[in-house]
Protein backbone atom coordinates (compact mmCIF):
# COMPACT_ATOMS: atom_id res chain seq x y z
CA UNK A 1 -2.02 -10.57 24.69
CA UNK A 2 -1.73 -6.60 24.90
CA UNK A 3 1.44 -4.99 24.30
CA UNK A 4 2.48 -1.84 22.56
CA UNK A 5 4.02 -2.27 19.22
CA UNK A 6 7.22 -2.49 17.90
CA UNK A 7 7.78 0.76 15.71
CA UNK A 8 9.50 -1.34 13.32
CA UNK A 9 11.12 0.22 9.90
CA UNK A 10 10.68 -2.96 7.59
CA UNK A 11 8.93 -4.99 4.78
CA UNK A 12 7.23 -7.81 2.57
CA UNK A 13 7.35 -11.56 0.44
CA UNK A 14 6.01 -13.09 -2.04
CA UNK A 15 3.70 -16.20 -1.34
CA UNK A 16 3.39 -17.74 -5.12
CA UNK A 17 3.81 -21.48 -5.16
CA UNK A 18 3.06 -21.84 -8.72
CA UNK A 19 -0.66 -23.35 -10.52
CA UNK A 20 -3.06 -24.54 -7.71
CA UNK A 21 -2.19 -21.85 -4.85
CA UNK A 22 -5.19 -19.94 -5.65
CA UNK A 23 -6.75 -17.33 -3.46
CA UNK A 24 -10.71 -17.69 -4.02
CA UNK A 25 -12.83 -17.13 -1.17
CA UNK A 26 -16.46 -17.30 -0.81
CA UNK A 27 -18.28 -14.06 -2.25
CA UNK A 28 -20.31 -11.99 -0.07
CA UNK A 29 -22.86 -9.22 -0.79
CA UNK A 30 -21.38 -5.96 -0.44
CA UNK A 31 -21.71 -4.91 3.08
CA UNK A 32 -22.22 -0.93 3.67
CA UNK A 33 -20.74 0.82 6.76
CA UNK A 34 -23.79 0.22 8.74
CA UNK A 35 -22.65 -3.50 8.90
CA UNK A 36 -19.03 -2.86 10.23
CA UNK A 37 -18.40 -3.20 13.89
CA UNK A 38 -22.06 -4.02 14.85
CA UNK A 39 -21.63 -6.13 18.52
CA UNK A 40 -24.57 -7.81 18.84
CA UNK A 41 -25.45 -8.98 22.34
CA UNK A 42 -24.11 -12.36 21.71
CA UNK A 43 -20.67 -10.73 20.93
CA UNK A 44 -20.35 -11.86 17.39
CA UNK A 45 -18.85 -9.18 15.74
CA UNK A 46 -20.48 -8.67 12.07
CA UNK A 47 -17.08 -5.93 10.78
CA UNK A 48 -15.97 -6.48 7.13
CA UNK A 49 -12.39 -5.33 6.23
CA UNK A 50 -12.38 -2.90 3.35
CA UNK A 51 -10.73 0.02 1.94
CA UNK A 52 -13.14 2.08 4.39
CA UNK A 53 -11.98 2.45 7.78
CA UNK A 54 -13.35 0.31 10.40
CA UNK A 55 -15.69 1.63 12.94
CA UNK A 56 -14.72 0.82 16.54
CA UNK A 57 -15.89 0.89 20.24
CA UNK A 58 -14.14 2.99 23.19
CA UNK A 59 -13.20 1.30 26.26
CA UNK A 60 -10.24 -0.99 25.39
CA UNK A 61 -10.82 -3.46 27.71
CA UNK A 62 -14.23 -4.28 27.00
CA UNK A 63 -13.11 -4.35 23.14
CA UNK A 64 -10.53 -6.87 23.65
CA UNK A 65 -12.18 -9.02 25.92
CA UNK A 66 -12.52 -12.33 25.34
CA UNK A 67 -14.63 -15.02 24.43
CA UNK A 68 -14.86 -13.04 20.93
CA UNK A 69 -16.75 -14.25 18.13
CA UNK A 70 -16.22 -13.07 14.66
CA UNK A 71 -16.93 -13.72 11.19
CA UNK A 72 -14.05 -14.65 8.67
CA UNK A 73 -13.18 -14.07 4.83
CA UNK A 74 -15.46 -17.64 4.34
CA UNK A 75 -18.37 -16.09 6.16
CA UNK A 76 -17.64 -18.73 9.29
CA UNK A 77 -18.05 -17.68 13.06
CA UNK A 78 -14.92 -17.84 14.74
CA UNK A 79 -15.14 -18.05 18.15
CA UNK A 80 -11.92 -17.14 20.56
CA UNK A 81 -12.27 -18.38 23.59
CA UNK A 82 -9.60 -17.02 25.56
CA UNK A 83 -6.45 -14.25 25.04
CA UNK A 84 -4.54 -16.65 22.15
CA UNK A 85 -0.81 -17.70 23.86
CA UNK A 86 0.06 -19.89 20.81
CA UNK A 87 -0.58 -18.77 17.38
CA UNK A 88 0.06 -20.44 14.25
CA UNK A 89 0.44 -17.92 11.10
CA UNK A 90 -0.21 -20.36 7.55
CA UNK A 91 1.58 -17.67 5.60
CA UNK A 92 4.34 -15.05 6.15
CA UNK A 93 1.89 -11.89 5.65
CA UNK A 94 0.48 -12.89 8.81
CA UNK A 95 3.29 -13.82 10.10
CA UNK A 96 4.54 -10.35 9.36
CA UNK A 97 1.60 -8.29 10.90
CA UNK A 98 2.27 -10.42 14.09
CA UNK A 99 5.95 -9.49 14.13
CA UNK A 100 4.65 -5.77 13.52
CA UNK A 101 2.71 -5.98 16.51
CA UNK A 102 4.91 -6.60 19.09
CA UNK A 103 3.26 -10.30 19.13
CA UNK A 104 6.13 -12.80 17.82
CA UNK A 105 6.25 -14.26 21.25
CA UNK A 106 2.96 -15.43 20.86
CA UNK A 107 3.46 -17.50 17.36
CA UNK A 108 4.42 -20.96 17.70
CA UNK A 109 3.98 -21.82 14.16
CA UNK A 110 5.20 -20.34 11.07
CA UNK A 111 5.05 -21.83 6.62
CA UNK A 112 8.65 -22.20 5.55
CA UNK A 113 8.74 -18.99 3.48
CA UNK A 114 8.04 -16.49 6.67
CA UNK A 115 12.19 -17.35 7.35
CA UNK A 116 13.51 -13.47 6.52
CA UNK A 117 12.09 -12.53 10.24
CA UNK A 118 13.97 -12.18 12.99
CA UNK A 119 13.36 -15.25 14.67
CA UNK A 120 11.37 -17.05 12.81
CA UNK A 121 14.08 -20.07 12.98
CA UNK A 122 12.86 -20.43 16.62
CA UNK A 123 8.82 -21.38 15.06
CA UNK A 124 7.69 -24.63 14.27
CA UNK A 125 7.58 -24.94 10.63
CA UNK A 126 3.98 -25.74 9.29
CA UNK A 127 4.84 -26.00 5.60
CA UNK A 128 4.49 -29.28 4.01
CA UNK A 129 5.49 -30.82 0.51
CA UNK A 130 1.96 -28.68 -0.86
CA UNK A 131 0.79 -26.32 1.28
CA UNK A 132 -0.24 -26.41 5.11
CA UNK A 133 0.85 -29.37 7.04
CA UNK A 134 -2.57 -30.05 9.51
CA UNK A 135 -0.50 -32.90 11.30
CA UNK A 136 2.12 -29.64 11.97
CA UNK A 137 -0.20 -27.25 12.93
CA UNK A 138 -2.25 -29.70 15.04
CA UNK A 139 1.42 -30.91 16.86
CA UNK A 140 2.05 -27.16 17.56
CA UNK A 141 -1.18 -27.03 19.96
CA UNK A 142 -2.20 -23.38 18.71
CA UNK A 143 -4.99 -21.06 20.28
CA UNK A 144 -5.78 -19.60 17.11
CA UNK A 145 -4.64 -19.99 13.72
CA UNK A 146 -4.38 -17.46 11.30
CA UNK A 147 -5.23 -17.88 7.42
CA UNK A 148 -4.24 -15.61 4.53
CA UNK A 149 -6.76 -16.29 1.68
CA UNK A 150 -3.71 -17.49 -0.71
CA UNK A 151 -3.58 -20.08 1.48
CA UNK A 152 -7.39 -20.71 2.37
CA UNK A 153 -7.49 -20.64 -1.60
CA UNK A 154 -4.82 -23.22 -1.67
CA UNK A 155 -6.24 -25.76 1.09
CA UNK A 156 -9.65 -25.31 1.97
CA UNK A 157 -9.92 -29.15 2.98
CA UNK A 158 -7.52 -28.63 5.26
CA UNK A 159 -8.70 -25.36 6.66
CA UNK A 160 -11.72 -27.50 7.61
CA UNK A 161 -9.66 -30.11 9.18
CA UNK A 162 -7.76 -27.61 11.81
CA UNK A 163 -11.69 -26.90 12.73
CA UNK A 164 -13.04 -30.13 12.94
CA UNK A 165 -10.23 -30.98 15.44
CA UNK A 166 -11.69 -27.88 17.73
CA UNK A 167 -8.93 -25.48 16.29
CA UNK A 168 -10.33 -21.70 16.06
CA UNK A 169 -9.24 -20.83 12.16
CA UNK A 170 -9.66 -17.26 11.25
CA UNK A 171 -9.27 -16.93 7.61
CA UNK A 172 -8.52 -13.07 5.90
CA UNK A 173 -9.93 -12.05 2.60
CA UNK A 174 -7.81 -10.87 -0.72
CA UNK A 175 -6.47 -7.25 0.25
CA UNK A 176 -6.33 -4.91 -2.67
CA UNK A 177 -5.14 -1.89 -1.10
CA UNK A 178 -2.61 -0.22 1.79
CA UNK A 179 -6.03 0.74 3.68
CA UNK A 180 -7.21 -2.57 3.39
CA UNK A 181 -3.86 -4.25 4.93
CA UNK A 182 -3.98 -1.04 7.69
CA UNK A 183 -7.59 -2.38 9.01
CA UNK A 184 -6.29 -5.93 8.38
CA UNK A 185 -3.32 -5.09 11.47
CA UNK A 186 -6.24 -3.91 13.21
CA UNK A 187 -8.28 -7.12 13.00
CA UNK A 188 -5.14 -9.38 13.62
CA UNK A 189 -5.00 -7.25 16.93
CA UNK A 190 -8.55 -8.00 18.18
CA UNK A 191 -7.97 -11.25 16.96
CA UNK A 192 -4.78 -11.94 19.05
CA UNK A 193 -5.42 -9.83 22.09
CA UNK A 194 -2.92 -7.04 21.09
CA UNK A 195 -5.65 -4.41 20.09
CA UNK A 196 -3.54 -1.37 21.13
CA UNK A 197 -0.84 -2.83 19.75
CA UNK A 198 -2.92 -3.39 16.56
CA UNK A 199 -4.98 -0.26 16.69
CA UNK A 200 -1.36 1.77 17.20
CA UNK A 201 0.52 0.08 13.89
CA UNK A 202 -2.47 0.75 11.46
CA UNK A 203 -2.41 4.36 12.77
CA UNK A 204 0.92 4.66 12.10
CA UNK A 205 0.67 2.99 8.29
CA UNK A 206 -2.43 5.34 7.48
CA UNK A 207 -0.17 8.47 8.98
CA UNK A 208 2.66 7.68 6.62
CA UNK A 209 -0.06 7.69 3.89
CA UNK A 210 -1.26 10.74 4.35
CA UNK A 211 2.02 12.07 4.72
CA UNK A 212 3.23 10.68 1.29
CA UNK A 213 -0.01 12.34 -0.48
CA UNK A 214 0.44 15.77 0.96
CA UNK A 215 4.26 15.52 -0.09
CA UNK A 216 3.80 15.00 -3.03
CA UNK A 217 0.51 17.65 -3.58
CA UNK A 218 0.29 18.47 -7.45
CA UNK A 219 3.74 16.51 -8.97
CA UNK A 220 2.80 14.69 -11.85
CA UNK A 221 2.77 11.22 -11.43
CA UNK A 222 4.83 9.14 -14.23
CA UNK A 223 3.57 6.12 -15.94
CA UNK A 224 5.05 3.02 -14.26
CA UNK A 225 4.84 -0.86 -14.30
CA UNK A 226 5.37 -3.77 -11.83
CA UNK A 227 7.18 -6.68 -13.00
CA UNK A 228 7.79 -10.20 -11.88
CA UNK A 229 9.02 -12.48 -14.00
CA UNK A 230 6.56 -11.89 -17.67
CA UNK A 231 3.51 -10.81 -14.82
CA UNK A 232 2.33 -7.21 -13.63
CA UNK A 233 -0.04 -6.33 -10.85
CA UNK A 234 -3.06 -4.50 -12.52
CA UNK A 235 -5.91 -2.55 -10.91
CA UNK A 236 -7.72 -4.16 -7.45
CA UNK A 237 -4.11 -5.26 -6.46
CA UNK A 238 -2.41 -3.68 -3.33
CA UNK A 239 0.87 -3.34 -5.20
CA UNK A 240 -0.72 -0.98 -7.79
CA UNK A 241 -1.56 1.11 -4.76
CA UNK A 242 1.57 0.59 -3.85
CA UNK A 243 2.84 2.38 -6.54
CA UNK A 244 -0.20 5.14 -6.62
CA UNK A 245 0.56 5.68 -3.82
CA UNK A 246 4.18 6.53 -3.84
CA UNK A 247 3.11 8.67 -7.37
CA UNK A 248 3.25 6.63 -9.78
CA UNK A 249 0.39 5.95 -12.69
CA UNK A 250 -0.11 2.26 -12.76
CA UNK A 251 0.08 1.81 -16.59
CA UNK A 252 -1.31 -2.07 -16.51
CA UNK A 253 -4.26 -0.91 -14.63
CA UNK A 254 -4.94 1.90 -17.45
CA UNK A 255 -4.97 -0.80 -20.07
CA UNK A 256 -7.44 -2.66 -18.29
CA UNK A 257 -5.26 -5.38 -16.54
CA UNK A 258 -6.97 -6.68 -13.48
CA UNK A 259 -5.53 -8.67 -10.81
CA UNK A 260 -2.07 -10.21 -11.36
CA UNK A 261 -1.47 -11.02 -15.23
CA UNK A 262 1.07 -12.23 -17.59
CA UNK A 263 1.72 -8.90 -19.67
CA UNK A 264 3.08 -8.93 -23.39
CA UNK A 265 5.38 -7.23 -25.36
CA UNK A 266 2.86 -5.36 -26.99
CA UNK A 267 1.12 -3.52 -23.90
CA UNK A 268 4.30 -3.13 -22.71
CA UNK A 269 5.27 -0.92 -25.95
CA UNK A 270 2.24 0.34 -25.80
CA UNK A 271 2.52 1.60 -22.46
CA UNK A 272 5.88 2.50 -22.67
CA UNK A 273 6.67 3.33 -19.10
CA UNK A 274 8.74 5.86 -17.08
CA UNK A 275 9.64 3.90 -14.34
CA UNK A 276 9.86 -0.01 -13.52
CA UNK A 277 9.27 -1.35 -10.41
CA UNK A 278 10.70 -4.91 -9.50
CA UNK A 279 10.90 -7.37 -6.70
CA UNK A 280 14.61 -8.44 -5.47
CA UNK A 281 16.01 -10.93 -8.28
CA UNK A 282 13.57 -10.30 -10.43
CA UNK A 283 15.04 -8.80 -13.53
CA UNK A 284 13.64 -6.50 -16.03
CA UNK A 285 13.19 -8.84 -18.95
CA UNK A 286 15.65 -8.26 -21.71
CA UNK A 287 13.43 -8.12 -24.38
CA UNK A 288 13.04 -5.85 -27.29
CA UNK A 289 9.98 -4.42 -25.88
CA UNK A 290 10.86 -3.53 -22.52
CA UNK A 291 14.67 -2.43 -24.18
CA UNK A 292 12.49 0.26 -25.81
CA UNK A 293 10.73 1.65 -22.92
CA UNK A 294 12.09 5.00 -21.47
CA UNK A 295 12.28 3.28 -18.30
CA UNK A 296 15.25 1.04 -19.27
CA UNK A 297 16.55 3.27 -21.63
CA UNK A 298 17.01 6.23 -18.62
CA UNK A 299 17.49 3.43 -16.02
CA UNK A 300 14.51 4.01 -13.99
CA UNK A 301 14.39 0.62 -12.39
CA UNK A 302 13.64 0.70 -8.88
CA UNK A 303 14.44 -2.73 -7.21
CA UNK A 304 12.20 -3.07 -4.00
CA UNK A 305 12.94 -5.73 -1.10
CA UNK A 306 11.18 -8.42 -2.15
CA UNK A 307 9.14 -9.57 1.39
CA UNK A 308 7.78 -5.68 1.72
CA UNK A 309 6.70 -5.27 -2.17
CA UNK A 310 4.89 -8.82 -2.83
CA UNK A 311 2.97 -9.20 0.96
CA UNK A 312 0.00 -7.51 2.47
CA UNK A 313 1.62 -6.73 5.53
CA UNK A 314 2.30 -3.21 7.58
CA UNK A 315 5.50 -3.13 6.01
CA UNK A 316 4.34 -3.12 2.64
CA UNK A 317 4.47 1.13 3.46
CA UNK A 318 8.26 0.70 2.67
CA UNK A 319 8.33 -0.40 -0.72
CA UNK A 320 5.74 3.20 -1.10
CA UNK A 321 8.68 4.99 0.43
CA UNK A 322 11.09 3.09 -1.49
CA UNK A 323 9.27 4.06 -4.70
CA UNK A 324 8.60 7.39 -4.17
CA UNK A 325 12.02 7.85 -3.36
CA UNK A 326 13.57 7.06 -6.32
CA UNK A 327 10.81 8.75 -8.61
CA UNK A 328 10.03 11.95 -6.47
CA UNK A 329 13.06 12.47 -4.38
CA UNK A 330 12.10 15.90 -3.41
CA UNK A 331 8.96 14.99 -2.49
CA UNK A 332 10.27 12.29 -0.50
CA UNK A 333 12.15 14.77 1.47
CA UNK A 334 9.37 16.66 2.43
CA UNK A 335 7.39 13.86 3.33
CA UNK A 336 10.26 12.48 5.56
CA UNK A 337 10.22 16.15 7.07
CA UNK A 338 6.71 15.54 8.02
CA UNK A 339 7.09 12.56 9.21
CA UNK A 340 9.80 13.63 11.01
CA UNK A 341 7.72 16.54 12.59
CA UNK A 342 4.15 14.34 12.98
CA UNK A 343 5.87 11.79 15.82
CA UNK A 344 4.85 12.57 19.24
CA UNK A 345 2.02 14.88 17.76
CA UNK A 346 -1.24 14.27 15.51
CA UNK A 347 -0.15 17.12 12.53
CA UNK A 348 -1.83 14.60 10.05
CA UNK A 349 -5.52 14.94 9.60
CA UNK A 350 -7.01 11.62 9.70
CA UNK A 351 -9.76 10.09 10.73
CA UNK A 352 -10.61 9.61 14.06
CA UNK A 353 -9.42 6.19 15.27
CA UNK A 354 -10.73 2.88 15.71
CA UNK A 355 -11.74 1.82 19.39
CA UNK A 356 -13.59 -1.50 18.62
CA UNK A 357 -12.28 -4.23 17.34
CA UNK A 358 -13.83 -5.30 13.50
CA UNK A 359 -13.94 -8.26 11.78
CA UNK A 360 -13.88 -9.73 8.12
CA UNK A 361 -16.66 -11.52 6.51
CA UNK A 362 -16.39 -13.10 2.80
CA UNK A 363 -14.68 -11.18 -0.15
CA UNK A 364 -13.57 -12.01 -3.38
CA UNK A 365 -10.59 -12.71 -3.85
CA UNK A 366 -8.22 -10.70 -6.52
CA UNK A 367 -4.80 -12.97 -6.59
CA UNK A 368 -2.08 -11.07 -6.07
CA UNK A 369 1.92 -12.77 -6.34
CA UNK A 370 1.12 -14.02 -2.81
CA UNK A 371 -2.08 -15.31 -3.89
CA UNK A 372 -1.35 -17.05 -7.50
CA UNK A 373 -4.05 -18.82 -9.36
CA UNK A 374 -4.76 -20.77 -12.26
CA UNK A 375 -8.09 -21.12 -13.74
CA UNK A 376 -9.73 -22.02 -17.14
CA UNK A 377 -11.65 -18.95 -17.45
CA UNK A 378 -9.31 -16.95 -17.29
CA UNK A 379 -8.59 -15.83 -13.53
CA UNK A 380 -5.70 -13.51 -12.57
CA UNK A 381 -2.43 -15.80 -11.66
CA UNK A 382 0.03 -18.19 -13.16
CA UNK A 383 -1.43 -19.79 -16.22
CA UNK A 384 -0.15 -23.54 -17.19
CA UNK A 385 2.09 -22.55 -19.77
CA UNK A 386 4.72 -20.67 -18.07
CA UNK A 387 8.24 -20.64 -19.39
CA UNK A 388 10.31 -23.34 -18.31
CA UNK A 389 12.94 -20.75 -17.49
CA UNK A 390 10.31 -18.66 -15.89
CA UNK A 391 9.77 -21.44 -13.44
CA UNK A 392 12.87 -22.09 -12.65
CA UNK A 393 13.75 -18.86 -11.66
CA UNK A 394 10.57 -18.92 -9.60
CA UNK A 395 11.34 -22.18 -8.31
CA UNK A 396 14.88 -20.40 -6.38
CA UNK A 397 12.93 -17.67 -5.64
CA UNK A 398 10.03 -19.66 -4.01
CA UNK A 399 12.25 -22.08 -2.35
CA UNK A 400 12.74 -18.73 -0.29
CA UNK A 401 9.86 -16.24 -0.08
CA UNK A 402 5.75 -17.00 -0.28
């Protein structure tokens, strides 16, 4: 359904659950932008969801009309029938964009860890003891369910279940970057029927971007790291543009890290960083190594809400600001100046924006902490030999967020 969204100021969660809750989707080839937003006359949309903005028709009532058929992160055809009324989200980044667009109302279904929204209490709960419940989902008689790949990585048996019973399944691919989740609150608004809605809250992420990088113009941008419990986010992650993005060097990436990877003592001397960023109860460990960085030693720790840090999701924006508060506080100034000034007028140059609806065919996935994964070869995610105290702590932690 269409509705204008909620200019919300808040954030994201982490969606780990530990070996097993991978986030592997089928690969693709690499699609170029003459393959995004290309309606064919039998309406299936053939959009991928990339860093690149997302090409998009004009009148927004043909562009959210409805049946709409588009292809998913596992390179299905999803058809919609009709404008979606009940909405099941299998993870709470989804949840999250829906909440961003003005479109709670619409969900009838949430997993257990989307609880820190504002009424998410009301929801069904769709979690079961491993994953997805199908009996849930299926009992909450959705339009249109909607499938983080964390979650398609974690249940793709039962992804194929919800569509054998008739159930429209739309799953997302592995976002590694705040343009990538922008165009991803675009899609989720075609999807839904709230494409202004949608179309309106990625404009106003990609604004605050652009905003951030013109405050800060030539600083110098320290060396930082993310940590979570022995694990950093390394290059192709979202939260290392998280960080870049708030001006901050993302030291794992610049040693090569990948994806999201145990780190060790000695890359983390080796790095030595300026700043540490951390998720909410997730302590700097109190190690020699990281005792010895400048960053503990000057007590540049910058604790970020955990749900807006660790999620995909429009509010992901905050932890930037959060960051980039803390490191360039004059910068941040300026940029909330701009900000300040840019509502109710377009002072930011961006680029023009979207008026058609896209769509995501297959990526691969990079797993991020809401996207865990544990392979033999060597995959980014939570390897079998954690630290029993490690999961512990992410056992509370989890018991909460995902």
């Amino acid at each position: 359904m269409q509705r204008h969204a909620y200019l919300v100021s808040v954030l994201v969660v982490v969606a780990a659950v530990g070996p097993g809750a991978g986030g592997i989707v089928a690969a693709s080839p690499t699609h170029t932008s003459a393959d995004i937003a290309v309606q064919s006359d039998s309406g299936v949309s053939h959009a991928v969801v990339s860093d690149r903005r997302p090409a998009v028709r004009n009148a927004q009532s043909d562009a959210c009309a409805f049946p709409y058929t588009a292809t998913d992160a596992t390179g299905a055809e999803v058809t919609i029938e009709a404008d979606p009324e009940r909405i099941v989200t299998l993870n709470p980044s989804a949840a999250q964009t829906m909440w961003e667009i003005g479109a709670r109302d619409e969900v009838v279904g949430v997993s257990q860890y989307a609880s820190y929204l504002d009424g998410a209490s009301e929801k069904a709960n769709v979690s079961g003891p491993s994953g997805p419940s199908v009996e849930r989902v299926i009992d909450a008689n959705p339009d249109l369910v909607l499938v983080p790949s964390s979650s398609y990585g974690a249940a793709k048996e039962r992804t194929q279940q919800l569509r054998d019973q008739g159930i429209p399944v739309f799953v997302f691919g592995q976002g590694t970057s705040l343009a990538f989740v922008a165009n991803k609150t675009e899609v989720t608004g075609r999807l839904t029927g709230n494409c202004e809605a949608g179309t309106e809250r990625a404009a106003e992420m990609r604004r605050s971007i652009a905003l951030m990088e013109q405050a800060l113009g030539d600083s110098e941008h320290p060396v930082g790291l993310n940590v979570f419990f022995g694990y950093t986010s390394g290059s192709n992650t979202f939260i290392s543009d998280v960080m870049e993005t708030a001006g901050v060097r993302n030291g794992a990436a610049e040693v090569n890290v990948s994806g999201f990877r145990q780190i060790n003592d000695e890359q983390v001397v080796e790095l030595n960083p300026e700043w540490i960023v951390v998720p909410e109860h997730s302590p700097v460990p109190a190690t020699p190594a990281y005792n010895s960085t400048t960053a503990v030693q000057e007590g540049n720790v910058v604790v970020v809400n955990t749900s807006y840090l660790q999620q995909p999701a429009p509010r992901a924006v905050i932890a930037a600001e959060t960051v980039m508060q803390s490191v360039h506080p004059e910068a941040y100034d300026k940029y909330r100046e701009r900000q300040a000034g840019a509502e109710g007028e377009s002072t930011v140059t961006t680029e023009s924006a979207p008026t058609t609806a896209p769509s995501e065919t297959a990526a691969t996935a990079t797993p991020t902490p809401e996207s865990p994964s544990t392979t033999a070869t060597g995959t980014p995610g939570f390897g079998p030999l954690v630290s029993v105290a490690a999961v512990a702590a992410l056992a509370v932690l989890l018991a909460r967020r995902r």
